[in-house]
C-alpha atoms as a PDB file:
ATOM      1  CA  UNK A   1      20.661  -0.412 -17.766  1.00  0.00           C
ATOM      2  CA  UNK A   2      19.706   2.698 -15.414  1.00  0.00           C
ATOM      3  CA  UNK A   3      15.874   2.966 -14.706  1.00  0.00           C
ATOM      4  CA  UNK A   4      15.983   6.127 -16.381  1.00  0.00           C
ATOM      5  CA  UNK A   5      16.822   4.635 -19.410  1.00  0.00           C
ATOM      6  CA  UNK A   6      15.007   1.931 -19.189  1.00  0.00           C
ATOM      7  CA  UNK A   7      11.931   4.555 -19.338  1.00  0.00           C
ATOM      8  CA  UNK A   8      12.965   6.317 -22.192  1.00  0.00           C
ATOM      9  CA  UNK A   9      13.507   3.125 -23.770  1.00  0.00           C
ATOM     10  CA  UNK A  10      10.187   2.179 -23.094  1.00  0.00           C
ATOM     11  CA  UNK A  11       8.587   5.551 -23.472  1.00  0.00           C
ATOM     12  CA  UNK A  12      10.291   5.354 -27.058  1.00  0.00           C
ATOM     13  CA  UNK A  13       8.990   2.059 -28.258  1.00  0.00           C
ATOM     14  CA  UNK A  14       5.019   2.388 -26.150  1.00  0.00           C
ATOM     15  CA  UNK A  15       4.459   6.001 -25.426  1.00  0.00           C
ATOM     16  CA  UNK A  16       2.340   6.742 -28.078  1.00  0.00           C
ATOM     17  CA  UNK A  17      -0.344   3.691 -27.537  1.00  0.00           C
ATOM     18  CA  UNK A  18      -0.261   4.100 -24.000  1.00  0.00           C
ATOM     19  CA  UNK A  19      -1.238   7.656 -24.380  1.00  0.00           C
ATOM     20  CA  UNK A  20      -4.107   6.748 -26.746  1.00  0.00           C
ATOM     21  CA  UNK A  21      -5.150   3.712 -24.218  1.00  0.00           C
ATOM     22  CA  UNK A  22      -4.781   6.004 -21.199  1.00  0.00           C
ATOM     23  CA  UNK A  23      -4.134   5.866 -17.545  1.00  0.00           C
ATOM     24  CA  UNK A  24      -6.925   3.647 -16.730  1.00  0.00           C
ATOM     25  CA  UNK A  25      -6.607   0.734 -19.742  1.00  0.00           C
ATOM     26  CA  UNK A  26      -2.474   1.045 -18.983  1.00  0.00           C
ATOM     27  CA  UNK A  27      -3.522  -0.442 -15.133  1.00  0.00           C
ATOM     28  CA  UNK A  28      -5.232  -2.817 -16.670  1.00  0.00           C
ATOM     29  CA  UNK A  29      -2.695  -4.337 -18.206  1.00  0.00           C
ATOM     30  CA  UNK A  30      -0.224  -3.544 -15.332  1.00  0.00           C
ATOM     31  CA  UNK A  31      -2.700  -5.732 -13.479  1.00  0.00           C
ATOM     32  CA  UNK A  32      -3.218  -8.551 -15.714  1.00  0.00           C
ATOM     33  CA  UNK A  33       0.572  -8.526 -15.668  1.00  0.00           C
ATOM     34  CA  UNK A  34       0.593  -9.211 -12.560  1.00  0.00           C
ATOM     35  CA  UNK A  35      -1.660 -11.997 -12.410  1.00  0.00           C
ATOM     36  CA  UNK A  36       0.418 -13.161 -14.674  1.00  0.00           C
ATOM     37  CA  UNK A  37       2.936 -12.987 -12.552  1.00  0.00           C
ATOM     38  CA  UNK A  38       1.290 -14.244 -10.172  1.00  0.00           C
ATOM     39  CA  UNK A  39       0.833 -17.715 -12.047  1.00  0.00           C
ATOM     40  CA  UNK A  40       4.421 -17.915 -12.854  1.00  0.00           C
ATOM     41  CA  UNK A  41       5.397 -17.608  -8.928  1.00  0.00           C
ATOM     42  CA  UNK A  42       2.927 -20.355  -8.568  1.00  0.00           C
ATOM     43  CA  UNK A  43       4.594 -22.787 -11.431  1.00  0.00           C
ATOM     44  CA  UNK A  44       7.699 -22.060 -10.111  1.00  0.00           C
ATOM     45  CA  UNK A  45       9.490 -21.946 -14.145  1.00  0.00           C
ATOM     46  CA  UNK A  46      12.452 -19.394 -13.756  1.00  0.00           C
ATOM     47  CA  UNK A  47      12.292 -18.869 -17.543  1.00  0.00           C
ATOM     48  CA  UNK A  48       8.813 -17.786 -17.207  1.00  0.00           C
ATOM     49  CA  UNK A  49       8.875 -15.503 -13.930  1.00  0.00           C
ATOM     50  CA  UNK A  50      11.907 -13.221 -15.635  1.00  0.00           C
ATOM     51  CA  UNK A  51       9.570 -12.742 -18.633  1.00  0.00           C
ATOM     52  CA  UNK A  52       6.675 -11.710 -16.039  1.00  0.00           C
ATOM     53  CA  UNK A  53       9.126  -9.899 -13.954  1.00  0.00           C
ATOM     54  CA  UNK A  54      10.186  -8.262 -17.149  1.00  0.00           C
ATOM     55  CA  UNK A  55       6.448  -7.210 -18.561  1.00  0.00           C
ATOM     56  CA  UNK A  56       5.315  -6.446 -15.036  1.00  0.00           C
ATOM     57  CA  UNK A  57       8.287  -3.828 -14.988  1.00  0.00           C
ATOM     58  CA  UNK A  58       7.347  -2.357 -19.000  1.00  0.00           C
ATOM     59  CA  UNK A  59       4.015  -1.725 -17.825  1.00  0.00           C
ATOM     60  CA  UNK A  60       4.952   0.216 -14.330  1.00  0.00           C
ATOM     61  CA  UNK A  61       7.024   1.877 -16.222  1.00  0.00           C
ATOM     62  CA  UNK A  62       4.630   3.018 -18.894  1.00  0.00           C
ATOM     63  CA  UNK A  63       1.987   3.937 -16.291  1.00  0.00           C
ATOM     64  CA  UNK A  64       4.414   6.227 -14.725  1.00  0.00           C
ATOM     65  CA  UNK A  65       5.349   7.651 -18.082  1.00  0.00           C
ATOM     66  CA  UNK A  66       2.023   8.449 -18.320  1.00  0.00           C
ATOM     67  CA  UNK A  67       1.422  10.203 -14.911  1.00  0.00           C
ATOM     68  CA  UNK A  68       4.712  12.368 -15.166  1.00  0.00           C
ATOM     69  CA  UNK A  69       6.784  10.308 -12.827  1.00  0.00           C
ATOM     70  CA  UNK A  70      10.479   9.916 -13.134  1.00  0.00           C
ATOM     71  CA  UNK A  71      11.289   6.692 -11.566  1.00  0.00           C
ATOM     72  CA  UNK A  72      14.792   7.208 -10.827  1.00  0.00           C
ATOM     73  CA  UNK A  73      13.607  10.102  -8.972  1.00  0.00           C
ATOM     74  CA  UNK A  74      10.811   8.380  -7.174  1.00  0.00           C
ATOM     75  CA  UNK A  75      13.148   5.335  -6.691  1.00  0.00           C
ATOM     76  CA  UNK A  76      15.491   7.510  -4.295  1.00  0.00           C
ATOM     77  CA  UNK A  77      12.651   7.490  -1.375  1.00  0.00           C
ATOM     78  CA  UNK A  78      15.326   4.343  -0.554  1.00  0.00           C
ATOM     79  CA  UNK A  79      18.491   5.482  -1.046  1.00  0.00           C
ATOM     80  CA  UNK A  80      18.987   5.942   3.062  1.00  0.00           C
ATOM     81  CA  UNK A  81      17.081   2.895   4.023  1.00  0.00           C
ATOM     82  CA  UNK A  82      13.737   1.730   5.268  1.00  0.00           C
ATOM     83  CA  UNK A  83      11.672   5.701   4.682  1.00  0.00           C
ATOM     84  CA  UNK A  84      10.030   4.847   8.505  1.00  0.00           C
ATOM     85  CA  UNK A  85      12.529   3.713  10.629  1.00  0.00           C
ATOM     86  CA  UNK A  86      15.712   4.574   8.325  1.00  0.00           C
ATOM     87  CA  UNK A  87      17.693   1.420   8.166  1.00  0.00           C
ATOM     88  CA  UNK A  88      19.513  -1.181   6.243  1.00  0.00           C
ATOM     89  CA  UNK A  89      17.716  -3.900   6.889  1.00  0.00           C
ATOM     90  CA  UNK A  90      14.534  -2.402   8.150  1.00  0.00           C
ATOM     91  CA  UNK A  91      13.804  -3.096  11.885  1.00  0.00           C
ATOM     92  CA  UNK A  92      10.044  -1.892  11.962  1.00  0.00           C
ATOM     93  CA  UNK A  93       7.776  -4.492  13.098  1.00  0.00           C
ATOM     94  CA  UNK A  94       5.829  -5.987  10.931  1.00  0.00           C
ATOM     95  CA  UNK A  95       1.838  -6.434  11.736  1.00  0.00           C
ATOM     96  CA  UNK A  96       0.524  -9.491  12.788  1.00  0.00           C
ATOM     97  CA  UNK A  97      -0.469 -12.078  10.344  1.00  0.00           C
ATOM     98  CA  UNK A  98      -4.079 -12.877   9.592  1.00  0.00           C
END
């Protein structure tokens, strides 16, 4: 599946409640997602970190929906490479570790 689609998909079955919850209580959940996600990483269960990876995905999505941003669109800031230094892989230097 495209991204595109996938947004319509997801604008077709959420759109409506994510409107009424808003911007704000749609990051929420993006973030407790994530910590979600986070846990799964953790636990290392494969089964569980493609559901995470899954709902962590829904919810960008519908926060985007909600902010007028086509994905696909904002997805091609990648298409040539690294957007600072321009390559495939990217040579910038990473900072130093804390």
């Amino acid at each position: 599946m495209e991204i595109r689609d996938f947004q319509r998909l997801i604008e077709d079955i959420y759109f409506e409640k994510d409107r009424a919850r808003g911007k704000a209580g749609t990051f929420g959940w993006l973030v407790e997602e994530i910590g979600e996600l986070s846990r799964a990483l953790r636990r290392g269960d494969s089964q569980f970190l493609e559901e995470e990876f899954a709902d962590v995905f829904a919810w960008l999505v519908s926060l985007a929906s909600l902010c007028q941003i086509d994905l696909d669109k904002a997805s091609s800031k990648y298409k040539k490479g690294c957007p600072k230094c321009g390559k495939v892989p990217c040579v910038c230097a990473e900072p130093p570790s804390s």
